[in-house]
C-alpha atoms as a PDB file:
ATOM      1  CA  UNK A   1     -15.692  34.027  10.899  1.00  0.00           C
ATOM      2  CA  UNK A   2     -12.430  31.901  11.371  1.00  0.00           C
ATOM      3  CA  UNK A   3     -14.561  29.245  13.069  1.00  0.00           C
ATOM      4  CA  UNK A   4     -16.889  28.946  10.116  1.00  0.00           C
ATOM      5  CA  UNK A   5     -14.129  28.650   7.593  1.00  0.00           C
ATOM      6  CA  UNK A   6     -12.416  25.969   9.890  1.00  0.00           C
ATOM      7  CA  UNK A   7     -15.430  24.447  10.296  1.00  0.00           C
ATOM      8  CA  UNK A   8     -16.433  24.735   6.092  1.00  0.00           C
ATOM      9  CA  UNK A   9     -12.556  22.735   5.350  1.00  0.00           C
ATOM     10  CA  UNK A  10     -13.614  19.947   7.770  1.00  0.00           C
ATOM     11  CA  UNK A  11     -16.542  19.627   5.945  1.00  0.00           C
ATOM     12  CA  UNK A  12     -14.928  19.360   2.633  1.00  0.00           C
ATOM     13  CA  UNK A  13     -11.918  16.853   3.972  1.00  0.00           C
ATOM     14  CA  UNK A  14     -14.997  14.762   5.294  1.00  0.00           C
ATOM     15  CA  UNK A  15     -16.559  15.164   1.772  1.00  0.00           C
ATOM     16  CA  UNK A  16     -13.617  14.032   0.070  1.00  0.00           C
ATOM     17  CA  UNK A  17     -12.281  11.575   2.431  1.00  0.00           C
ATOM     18  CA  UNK A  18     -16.104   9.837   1.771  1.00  0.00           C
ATOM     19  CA  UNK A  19     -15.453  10.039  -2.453  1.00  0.00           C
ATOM     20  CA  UNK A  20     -11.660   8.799  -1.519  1.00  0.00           C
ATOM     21  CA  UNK A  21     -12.732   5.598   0.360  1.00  0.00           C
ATOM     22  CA  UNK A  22     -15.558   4.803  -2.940  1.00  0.00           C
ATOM     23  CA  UNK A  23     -12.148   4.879  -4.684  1.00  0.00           C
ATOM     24  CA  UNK A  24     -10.242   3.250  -2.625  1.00  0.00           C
ATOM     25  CA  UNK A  25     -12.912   0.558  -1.539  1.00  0.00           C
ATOM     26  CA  UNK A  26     -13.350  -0.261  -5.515  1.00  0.00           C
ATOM     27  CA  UNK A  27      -9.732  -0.198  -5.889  1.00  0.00           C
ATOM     28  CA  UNK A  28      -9.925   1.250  -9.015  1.00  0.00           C
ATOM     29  CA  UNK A  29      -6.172   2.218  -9.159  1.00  0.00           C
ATOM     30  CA  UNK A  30      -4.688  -0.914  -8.401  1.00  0.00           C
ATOM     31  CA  UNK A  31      -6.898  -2.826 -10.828  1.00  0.00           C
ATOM     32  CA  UNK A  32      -6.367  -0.312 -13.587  1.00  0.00           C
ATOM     33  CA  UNK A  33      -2.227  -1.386 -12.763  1.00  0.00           C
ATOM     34  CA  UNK A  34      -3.166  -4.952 -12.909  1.00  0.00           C
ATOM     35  CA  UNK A  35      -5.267  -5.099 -16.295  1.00  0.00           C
ATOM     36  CA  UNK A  36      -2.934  -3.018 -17.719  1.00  0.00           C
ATOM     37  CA  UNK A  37       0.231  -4.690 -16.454  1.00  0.00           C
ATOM     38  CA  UNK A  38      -0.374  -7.922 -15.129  1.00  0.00           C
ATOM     39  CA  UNK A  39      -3.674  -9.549 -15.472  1.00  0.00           C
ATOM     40  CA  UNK A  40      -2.886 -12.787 -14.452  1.00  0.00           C
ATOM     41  CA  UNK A  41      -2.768 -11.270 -10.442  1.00  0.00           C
ATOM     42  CA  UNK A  42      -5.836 -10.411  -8.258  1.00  0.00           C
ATOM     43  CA  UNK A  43      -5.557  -7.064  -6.229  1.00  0.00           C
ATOM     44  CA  UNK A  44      -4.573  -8.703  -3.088  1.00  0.00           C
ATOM     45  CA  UNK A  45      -1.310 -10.533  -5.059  1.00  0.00           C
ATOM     46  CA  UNK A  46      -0.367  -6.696  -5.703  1.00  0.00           C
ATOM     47  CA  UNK A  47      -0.771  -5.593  -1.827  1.00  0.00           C
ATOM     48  CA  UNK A  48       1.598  -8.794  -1.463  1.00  0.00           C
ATOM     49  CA  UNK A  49       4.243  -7.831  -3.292  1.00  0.00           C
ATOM     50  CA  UNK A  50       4.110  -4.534  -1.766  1.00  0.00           C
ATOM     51  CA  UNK A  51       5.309  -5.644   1.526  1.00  0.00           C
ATOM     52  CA  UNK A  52       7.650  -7.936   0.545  1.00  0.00           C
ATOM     53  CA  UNK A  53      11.096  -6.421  -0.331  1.00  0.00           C
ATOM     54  CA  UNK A  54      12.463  -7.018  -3.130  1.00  0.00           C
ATOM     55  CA  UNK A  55      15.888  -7.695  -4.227  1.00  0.00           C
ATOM     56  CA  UNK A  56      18.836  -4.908  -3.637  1.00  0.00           C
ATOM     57  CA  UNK A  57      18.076  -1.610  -5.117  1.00  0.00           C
ATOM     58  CA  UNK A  58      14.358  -2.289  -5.723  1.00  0.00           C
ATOM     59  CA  UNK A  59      11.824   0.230  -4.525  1.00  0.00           C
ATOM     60  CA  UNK A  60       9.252  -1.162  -1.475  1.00  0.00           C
ATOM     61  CA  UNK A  61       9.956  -2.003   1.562  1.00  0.00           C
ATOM     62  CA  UNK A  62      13.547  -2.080   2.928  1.00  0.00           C
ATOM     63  CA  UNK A  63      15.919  -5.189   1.207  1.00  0.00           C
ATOM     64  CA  UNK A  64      16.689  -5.715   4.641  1.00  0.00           C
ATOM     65  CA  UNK A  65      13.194  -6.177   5.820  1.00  0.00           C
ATOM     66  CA  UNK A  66      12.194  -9.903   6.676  1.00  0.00           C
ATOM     67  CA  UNK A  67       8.178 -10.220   6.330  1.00  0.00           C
ATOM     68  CA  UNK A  68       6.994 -13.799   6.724  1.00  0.00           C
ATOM     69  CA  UNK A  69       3.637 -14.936   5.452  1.00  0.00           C
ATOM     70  CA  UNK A  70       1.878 -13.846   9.223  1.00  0.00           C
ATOM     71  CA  UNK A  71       3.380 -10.625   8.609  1.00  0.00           C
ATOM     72  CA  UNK A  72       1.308 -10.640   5.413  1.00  0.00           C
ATOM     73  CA  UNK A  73      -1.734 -11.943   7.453  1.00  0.00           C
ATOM     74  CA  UNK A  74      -1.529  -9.099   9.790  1.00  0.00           C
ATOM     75  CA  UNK A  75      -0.795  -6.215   7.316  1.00  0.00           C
ATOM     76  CA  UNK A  76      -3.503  -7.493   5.402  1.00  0.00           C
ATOM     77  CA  UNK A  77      -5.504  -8.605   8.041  1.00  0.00           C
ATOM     78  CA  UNK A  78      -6.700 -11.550   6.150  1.00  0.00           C
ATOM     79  CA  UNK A  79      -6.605 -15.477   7.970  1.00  0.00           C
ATOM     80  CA  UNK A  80      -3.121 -16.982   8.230  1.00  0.00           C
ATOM     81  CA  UNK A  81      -3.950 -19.804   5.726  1.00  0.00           C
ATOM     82  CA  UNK A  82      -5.508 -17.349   3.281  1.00  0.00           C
ATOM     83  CA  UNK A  83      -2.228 -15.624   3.519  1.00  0.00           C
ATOM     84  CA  UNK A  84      -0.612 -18.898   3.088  1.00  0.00           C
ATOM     85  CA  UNK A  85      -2.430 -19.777  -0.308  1.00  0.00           C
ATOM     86  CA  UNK A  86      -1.804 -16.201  -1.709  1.00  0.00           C
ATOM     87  CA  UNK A  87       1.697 -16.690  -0.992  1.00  0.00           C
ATOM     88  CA  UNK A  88       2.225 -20.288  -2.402  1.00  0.00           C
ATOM     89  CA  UNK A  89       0.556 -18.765  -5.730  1.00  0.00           C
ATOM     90  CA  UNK A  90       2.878 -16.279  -5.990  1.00  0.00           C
ATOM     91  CA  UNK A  91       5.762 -18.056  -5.153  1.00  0.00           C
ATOM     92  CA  UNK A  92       4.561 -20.895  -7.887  1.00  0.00           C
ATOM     93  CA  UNK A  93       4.265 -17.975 -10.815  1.00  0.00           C
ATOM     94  CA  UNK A  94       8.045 -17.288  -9.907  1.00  0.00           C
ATOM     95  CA  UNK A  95       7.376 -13.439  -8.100  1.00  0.00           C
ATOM     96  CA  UNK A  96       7.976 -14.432  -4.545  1.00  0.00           C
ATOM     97  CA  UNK A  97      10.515 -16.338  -2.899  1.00  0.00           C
ATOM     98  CA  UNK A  98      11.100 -17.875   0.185  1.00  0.00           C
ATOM     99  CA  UNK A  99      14.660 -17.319   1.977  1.00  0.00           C
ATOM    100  CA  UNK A 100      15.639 -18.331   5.479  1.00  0.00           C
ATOM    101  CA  UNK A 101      15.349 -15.852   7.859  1.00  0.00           C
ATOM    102  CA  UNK A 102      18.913 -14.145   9.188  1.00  0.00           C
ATOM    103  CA  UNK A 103      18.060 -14.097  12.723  1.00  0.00           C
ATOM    104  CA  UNK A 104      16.059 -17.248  13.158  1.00  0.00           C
ATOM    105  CA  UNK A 105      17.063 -19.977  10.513  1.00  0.00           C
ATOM    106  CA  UNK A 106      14.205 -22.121  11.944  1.00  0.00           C
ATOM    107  CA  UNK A 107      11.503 -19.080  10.237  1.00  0.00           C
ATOM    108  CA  UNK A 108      11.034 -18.198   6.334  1.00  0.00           C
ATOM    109  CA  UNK A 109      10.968 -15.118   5.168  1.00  0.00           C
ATOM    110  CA  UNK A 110       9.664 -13.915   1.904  1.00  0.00           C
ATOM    111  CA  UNK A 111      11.575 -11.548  -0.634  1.00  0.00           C
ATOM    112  CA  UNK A 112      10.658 -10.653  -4.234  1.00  0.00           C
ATOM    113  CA  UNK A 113      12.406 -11.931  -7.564  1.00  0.00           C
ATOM    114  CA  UNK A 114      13.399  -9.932 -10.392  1.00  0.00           C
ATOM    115  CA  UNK A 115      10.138 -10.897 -12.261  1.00  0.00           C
ATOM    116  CA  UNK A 116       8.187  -9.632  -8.966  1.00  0.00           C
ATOM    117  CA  UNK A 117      10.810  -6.389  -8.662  1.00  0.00           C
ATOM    118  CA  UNK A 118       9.666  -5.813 -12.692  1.00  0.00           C
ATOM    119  CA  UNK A 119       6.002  -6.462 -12.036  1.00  0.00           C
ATOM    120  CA  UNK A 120       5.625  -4.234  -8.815  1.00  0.00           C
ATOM    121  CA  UNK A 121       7.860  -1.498 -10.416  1.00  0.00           C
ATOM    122  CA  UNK A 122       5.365  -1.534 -13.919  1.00  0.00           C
ATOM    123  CA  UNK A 123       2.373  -1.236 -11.581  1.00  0.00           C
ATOM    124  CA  UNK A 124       4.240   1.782  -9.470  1.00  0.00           C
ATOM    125  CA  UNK A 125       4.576   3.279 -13.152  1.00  0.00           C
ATOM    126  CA  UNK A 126       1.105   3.063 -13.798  1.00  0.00           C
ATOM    127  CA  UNK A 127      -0.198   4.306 -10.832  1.00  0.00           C
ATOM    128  CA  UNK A 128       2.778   6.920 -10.521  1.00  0.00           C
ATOM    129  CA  UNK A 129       1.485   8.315 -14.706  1.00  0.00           C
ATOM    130  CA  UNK A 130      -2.237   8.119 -13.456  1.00  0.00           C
ATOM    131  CA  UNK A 131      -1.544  10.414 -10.542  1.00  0.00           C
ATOM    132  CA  UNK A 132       1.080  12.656 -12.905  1.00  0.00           C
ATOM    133  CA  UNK A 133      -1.795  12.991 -15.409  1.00  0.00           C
ATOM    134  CA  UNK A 134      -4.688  13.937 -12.558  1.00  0.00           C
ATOM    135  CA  UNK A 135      -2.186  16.675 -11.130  1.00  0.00           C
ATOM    136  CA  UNK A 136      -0.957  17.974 -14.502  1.00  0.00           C
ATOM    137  CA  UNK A 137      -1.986  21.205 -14.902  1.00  0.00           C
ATOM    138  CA  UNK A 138      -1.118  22.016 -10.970  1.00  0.00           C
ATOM    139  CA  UNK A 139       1.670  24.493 -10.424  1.00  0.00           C
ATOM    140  CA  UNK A 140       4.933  22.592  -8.473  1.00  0.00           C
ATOM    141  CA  UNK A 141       4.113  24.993  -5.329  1.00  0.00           C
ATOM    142  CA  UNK A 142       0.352  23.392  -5.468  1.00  0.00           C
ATOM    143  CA  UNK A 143       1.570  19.695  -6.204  1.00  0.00           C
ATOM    144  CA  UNK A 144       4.105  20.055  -3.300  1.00  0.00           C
ATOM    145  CA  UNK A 145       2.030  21.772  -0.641  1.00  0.00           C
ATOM    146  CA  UNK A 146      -0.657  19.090  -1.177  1.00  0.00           C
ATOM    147  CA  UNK A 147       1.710  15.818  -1.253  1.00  0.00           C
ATOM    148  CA  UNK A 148       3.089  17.596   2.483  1.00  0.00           C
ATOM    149  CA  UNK A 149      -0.209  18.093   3.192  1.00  0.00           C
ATOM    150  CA  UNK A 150      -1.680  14.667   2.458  1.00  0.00           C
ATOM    151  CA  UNK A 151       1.234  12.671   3.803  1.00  0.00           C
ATOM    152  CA  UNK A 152       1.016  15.009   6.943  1.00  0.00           C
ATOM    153  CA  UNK A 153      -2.777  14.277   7.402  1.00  0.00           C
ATOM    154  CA  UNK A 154      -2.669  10.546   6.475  1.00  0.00           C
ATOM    155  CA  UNK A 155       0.199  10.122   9.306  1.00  0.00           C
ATOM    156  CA  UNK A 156      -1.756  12.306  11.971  1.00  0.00           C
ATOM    157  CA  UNK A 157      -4.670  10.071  10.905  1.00  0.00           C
ATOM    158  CA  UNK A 158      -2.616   6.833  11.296  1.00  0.00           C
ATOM    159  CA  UNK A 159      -1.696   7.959  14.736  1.00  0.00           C
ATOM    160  CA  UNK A 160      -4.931   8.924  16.256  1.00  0.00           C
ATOM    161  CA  UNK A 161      -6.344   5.449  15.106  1.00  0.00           C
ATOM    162  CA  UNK A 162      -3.876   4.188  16.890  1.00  0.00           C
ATOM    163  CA  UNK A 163      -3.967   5.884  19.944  1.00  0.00           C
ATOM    164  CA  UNK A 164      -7.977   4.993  19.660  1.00  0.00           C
ATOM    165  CA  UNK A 165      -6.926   1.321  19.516  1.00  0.00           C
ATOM    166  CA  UNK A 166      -4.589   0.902  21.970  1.00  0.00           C
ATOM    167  CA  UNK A 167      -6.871   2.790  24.282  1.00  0.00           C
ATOM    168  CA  UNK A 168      -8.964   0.012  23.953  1.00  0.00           C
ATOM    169  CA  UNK A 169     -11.636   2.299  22.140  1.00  0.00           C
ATOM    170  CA  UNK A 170     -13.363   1.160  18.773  1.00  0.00           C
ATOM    171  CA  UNK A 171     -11.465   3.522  15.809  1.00  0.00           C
ATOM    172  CA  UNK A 172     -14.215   5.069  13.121  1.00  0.00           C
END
């Protein structure tokens, strides 16, 4: 009986995961942000400024993080020189910087400006009040159990993929 109901939850996570990656795939969530906060980016300016840190006491990525453009390349796994060009854009509309790096002054590093801290933050808010309003009527035991849960799975998810990868086999 056990087996079945272990077997039934699988089947549902699978279900979901599939409705999550239509989501996810269309973005929907990030471009609701972006028309709603800042329609003068494309999607991929908002992954951007997600991994760039922003200036001390923003929220992202550690202030004392140093991402260069090929650390934007590889997060986003997009070509170098596309990376470049996104970068240069944002950097032109004032929401990106670039700094010299601490360790290596011959490298630049990228960090966000208080317009780009102010952006990023807005979108957060939006995406933060979406998520508030689908999990409204959930009871704070519910809404806490899941966010453990989902973290929990995403990061045991994240680490089999990478075991897959590094054992030279092709992650699904």
């Amino acid at each position: 009986m056990q087996d079945t109901s272990r077997t039934e939850g699988i089947a549902r996570i699978s279900t979901a995961m599939g409705r999550m990656r239509t989501l996810i795939r269309r973005r929907i969530i990030g471009r609701l942000a972006l028309q709603n906060v800042a329609p003068m980016l494309d999607i991929s300016d908002l992954d951007a400024l997600g991994l760039v840190p922003g200036q001390p006491g923003s929220k992202g990525p550690d202030p004392s993080a140093e991402v260069s453009v090929g650390d934007i390349a590889r997060q986003l796994r997009i070509d170098p020189s596309r990376a470049s060009r996104l970068v240069a854009e944002l950097v032109r509309q004032g929401f990106l910087i670039r700094e010299v790096a601490q360790e290596d002054a011959r490298r630049a590093v990228l960090r966000r400006t208080k317009s780009g801290d102010r952006i990023f933050a807005e979108i957060q808010r939006v995406k933060h009040e979406l998520i508030r309003e689908v999990v409204s009527d959930w009871a704070e035991p519910r809404l806490t159990a899941f966010a453990e849960d989902f973290d929990r799975f995403a990061e045991a998810l994240e680490a089999q993929l990478s075991r897959q990868n590094s054992d030279g086999r092709k992650a699904t």
